[in-house]
PDB file of N, CA and C in Angstrom:
ATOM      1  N   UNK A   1      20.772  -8.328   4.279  1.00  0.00           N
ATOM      2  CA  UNK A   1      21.106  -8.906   5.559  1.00  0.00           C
ATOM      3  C   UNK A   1      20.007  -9.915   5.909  1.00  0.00           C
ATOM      4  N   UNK A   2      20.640 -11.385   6.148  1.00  0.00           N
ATOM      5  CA  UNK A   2      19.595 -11.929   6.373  1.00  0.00           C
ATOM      6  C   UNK A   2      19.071 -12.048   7.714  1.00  0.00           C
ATOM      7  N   UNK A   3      18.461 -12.724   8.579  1.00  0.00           N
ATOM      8  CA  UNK A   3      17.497 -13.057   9.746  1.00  0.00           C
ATOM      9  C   UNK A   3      18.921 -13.081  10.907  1.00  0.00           C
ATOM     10  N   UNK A   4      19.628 -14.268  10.156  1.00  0.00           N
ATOM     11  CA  UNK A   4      21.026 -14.566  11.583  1.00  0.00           C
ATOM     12  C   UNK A   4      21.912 -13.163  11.220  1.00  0.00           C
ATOM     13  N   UNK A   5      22.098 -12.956  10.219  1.00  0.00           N
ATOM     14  CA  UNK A   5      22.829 -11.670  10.453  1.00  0.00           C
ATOM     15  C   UNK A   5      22.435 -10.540  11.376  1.00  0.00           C
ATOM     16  N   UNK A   6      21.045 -10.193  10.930  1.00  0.00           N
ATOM     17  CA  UNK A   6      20.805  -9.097  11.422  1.00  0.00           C
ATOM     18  C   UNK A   6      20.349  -9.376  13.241  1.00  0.00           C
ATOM     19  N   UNK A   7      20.342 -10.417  13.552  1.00  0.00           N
ATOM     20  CA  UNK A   7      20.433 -10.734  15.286  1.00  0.00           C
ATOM     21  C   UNK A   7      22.001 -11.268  15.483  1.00  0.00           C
ATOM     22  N   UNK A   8      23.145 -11.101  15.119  1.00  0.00           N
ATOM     23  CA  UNK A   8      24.395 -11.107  15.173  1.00  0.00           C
ATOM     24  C   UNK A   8      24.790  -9.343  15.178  1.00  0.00           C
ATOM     25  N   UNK A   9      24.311  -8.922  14.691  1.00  0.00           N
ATOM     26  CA  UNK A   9      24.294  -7.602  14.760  1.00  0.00           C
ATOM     27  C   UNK A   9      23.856  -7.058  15.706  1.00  0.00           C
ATOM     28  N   UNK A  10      22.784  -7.243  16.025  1.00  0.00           N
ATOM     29  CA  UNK A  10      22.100  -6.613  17.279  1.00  0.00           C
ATOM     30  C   UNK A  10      22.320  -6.864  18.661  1.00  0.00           C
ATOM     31  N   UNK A  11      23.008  -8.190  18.891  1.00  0.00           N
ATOM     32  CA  UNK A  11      23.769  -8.636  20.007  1.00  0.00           C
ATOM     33  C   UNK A  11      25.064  -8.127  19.821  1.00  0.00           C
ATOM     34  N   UNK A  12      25.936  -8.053  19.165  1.00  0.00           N
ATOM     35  CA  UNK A  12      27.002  -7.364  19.213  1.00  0.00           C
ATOM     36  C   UNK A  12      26.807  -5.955  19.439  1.00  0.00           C
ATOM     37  N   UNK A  13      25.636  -4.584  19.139  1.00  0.00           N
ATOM     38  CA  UNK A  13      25.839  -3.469  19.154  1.00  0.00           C
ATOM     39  C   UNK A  13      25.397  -3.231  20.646  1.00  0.00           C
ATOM     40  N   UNK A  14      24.175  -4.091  20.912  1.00  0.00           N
ATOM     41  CA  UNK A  14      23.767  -4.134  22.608  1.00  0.00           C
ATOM     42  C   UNK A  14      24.515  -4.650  22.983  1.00  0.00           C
ATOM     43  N   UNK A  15      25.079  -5.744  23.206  1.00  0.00           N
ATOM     44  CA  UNK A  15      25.841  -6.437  24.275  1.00  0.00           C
ATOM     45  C   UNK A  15      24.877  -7.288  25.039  1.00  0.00           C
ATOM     46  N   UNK A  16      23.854  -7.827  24.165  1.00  0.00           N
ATOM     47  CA  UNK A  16      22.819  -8.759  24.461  1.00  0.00           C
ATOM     48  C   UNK A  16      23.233 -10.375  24.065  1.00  0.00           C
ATOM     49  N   UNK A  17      22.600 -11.188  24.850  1.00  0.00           N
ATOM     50  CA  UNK A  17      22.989 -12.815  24.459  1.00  0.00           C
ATOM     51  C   UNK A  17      22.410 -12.856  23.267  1.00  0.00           C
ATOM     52  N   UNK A  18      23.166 -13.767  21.980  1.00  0.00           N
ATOM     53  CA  UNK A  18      22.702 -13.729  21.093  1.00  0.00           C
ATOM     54  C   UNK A  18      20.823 -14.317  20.834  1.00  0.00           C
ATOM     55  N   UNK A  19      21.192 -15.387  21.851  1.00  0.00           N
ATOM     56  CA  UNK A  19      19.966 -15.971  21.806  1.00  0.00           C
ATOM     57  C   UNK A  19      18.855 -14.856  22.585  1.00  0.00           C
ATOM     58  N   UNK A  20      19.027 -13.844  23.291  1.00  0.00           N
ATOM     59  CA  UNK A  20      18.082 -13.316  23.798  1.00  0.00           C
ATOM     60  C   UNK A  20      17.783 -12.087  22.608  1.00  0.00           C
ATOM     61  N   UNK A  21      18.579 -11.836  21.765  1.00  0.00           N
ATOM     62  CA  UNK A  21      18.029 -11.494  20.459  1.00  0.00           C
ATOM     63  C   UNK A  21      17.353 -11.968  19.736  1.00  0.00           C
ATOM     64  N   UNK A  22      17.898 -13.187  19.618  1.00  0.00           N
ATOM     65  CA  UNK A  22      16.758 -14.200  18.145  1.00  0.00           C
ATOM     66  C   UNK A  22      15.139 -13.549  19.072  1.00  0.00           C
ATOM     67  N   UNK A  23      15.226 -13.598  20.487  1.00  0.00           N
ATOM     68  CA  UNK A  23      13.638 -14.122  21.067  1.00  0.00           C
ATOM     69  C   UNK A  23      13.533 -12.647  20.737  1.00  0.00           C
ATOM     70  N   UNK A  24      13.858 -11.747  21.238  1.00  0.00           N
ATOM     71  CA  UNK A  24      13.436 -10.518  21.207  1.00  0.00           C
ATOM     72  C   UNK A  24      12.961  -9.590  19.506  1.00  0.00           C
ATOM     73  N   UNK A  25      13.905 -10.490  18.889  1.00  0.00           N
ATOM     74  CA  UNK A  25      13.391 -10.042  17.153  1.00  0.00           C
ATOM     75  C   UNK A  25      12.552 -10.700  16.586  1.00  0.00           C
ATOM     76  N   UNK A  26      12.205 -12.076  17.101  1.00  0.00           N
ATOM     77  CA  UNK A  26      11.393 -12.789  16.778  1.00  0.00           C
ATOM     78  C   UNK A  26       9.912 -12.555  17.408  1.00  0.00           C
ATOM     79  N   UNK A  27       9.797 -11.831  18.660  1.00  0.00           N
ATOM     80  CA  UNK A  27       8.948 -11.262  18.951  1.00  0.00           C
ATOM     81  C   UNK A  27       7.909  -9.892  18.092  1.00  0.00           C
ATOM     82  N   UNK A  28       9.324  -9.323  18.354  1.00  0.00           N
ATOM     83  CA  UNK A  28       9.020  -7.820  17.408  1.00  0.00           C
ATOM     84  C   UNK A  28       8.819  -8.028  16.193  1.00  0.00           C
ATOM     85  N   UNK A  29       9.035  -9.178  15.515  1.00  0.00           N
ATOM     86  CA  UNK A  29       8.275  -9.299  13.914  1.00  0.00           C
ATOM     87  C   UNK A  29       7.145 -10.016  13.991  1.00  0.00           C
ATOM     88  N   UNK A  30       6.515 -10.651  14.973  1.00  0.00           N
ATOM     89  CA  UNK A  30       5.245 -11.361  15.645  1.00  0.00           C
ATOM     90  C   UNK A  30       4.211 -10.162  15.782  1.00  0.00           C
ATOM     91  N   UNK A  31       4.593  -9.208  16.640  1.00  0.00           N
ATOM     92  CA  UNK A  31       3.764  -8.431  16.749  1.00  0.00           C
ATOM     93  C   UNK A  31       3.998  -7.570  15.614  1.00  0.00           C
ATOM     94  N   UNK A  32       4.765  -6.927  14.958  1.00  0.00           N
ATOM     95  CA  UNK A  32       4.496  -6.262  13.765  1.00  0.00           C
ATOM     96  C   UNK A  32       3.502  -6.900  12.426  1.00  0.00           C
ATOM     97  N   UNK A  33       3.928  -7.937  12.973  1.00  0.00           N
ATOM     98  CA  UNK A  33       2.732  -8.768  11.722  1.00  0.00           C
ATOM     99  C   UNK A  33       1.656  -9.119  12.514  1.00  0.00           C
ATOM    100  N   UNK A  34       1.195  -9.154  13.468  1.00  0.00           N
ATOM    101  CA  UNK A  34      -0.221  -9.160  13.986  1.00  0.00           C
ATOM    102  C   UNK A  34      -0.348  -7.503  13.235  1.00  0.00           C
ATOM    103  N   UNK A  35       0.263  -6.414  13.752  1.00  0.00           N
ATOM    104  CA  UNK A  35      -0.506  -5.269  13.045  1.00  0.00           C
ATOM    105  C   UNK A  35      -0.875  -5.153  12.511  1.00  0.00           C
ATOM    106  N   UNK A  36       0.259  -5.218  11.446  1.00  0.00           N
ATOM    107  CA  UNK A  36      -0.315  -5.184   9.884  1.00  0.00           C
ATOM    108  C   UNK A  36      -1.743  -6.355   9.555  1.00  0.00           C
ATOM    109  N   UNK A  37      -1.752  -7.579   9.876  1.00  0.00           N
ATOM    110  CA  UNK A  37      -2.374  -7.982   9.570  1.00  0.00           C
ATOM    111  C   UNK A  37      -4.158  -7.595  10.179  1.00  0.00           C
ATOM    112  N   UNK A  38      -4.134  -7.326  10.889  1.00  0.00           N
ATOM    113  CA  UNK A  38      -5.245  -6.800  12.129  1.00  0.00           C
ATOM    114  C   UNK A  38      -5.634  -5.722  11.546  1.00  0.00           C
ATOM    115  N   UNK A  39      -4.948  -4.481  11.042  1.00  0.00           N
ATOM    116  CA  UNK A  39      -5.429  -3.249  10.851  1.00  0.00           C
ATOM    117  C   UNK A  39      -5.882  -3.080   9.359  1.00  0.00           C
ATOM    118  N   UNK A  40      -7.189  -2.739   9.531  1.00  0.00           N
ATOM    119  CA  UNK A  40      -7.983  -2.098   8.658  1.00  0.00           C
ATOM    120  C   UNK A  40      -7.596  -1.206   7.439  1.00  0.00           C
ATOM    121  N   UNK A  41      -6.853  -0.256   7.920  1.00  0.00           N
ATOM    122  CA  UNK A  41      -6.202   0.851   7.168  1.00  0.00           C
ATOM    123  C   UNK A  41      -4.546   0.570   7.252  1.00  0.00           C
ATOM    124  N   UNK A  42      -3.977  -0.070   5.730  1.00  0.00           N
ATOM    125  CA  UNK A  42      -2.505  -0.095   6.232  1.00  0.00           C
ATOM    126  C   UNK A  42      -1.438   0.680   6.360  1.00  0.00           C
ATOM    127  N   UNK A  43      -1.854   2.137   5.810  1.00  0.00           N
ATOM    128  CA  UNK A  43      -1.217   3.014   5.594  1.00  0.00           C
ATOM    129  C   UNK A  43      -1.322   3.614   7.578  1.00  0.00           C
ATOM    130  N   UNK A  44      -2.462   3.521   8.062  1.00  0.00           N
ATOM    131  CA  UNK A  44      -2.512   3.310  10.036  1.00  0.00           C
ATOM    132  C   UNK A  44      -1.077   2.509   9.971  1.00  0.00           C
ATOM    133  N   UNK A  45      -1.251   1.280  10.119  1.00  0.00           N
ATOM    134  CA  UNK A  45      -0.339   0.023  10.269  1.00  0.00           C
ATOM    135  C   UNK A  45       0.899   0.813  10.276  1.00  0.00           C
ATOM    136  N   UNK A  46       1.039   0.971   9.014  1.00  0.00           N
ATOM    137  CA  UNK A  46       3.132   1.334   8.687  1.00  0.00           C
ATOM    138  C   UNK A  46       3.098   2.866   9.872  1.00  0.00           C
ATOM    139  N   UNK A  47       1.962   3.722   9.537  1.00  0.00           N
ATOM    140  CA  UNK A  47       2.592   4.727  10.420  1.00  0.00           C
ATOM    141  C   UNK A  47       2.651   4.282  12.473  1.00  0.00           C
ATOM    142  N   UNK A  48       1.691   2.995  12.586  1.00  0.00           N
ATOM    143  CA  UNK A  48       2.083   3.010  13.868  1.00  0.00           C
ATOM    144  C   UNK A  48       3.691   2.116  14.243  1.00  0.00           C
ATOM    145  N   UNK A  49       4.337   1.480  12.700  1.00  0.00           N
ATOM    146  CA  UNK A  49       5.433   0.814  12.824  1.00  0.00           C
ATOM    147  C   UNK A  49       6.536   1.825  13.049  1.00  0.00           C
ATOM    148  N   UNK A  50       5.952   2.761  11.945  1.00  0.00           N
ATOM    149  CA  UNK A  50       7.494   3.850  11.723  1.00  0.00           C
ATOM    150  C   UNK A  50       7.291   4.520  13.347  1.00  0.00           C
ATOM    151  N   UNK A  51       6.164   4.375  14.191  1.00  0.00           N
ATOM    152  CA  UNK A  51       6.404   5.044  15.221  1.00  0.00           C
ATOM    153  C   UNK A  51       7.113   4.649  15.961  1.00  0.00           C
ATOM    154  N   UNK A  52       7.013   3.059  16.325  1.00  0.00           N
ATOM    155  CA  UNK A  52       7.667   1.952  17.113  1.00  0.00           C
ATOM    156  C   UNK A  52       9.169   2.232  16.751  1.00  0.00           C
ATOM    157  N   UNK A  53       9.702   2.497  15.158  1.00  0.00           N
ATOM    158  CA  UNK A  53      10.825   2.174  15.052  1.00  0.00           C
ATOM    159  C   UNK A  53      11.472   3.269  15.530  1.00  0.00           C
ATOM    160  N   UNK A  54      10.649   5.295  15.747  1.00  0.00           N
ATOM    161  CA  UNK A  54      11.188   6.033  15.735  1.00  0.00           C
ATOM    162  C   UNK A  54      11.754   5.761  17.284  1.00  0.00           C
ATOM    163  N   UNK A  55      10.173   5.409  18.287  1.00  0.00           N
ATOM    164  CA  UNK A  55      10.372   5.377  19.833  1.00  0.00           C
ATOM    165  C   UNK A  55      12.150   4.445  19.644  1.00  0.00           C
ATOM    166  N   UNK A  56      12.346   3.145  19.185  1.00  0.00           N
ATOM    167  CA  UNK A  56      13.277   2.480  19.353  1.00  0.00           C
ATOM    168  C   UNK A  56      14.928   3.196  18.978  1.00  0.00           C
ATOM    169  N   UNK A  57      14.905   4.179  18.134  1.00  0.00           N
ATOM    170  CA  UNK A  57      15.768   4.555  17.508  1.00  0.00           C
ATOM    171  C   UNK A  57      16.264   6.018  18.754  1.00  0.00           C
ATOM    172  N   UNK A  58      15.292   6.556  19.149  1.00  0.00           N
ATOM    173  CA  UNK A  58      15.816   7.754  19.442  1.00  0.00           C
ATOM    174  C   UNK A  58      15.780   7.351  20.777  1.00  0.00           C
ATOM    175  N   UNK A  59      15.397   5.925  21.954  1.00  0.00           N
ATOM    176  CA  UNK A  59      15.544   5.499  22.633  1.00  0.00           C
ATOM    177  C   UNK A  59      16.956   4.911  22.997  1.00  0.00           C
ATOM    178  N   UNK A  60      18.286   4.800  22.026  1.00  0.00           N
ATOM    179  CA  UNK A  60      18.997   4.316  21.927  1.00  0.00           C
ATOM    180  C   UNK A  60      19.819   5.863  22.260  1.00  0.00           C
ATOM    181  N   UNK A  61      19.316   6.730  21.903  1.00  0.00           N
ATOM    182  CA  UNK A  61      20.076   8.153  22.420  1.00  0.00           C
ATOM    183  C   UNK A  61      20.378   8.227  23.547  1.00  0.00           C
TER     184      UNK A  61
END
């Protein structure tokens, strides 16, 4: 899935403007790559991502 797919997707399952997806995913891969890039220990990094993704996932409950 590429970049427009996967924010065609995500506006269709929210019911978000598409364009307020592009900003909002384009954000969230901004700051995921400041992490990673910033943190010292990357195996830190991925576990504070998988946290972000768990908060996002079970937030949708």
């Amino acid at each position: 899935m590429n970049n427009r797919e996967t924010v065609e997707k995500v506006s269709e399952l929210s019911g978000v403007h598409l364009d307020d997806c592009q900003k909002v995913l384009n954000a969230f891969e901004e700051v995921l790559s400041d992490e990673l890039s910033n943190s010292k220990d990357v195996g830190r990094a991925f576990d504070k991502v998988i946290k972000v993704m768990d908060f996002l996932k079970n937030k949708k409950r």
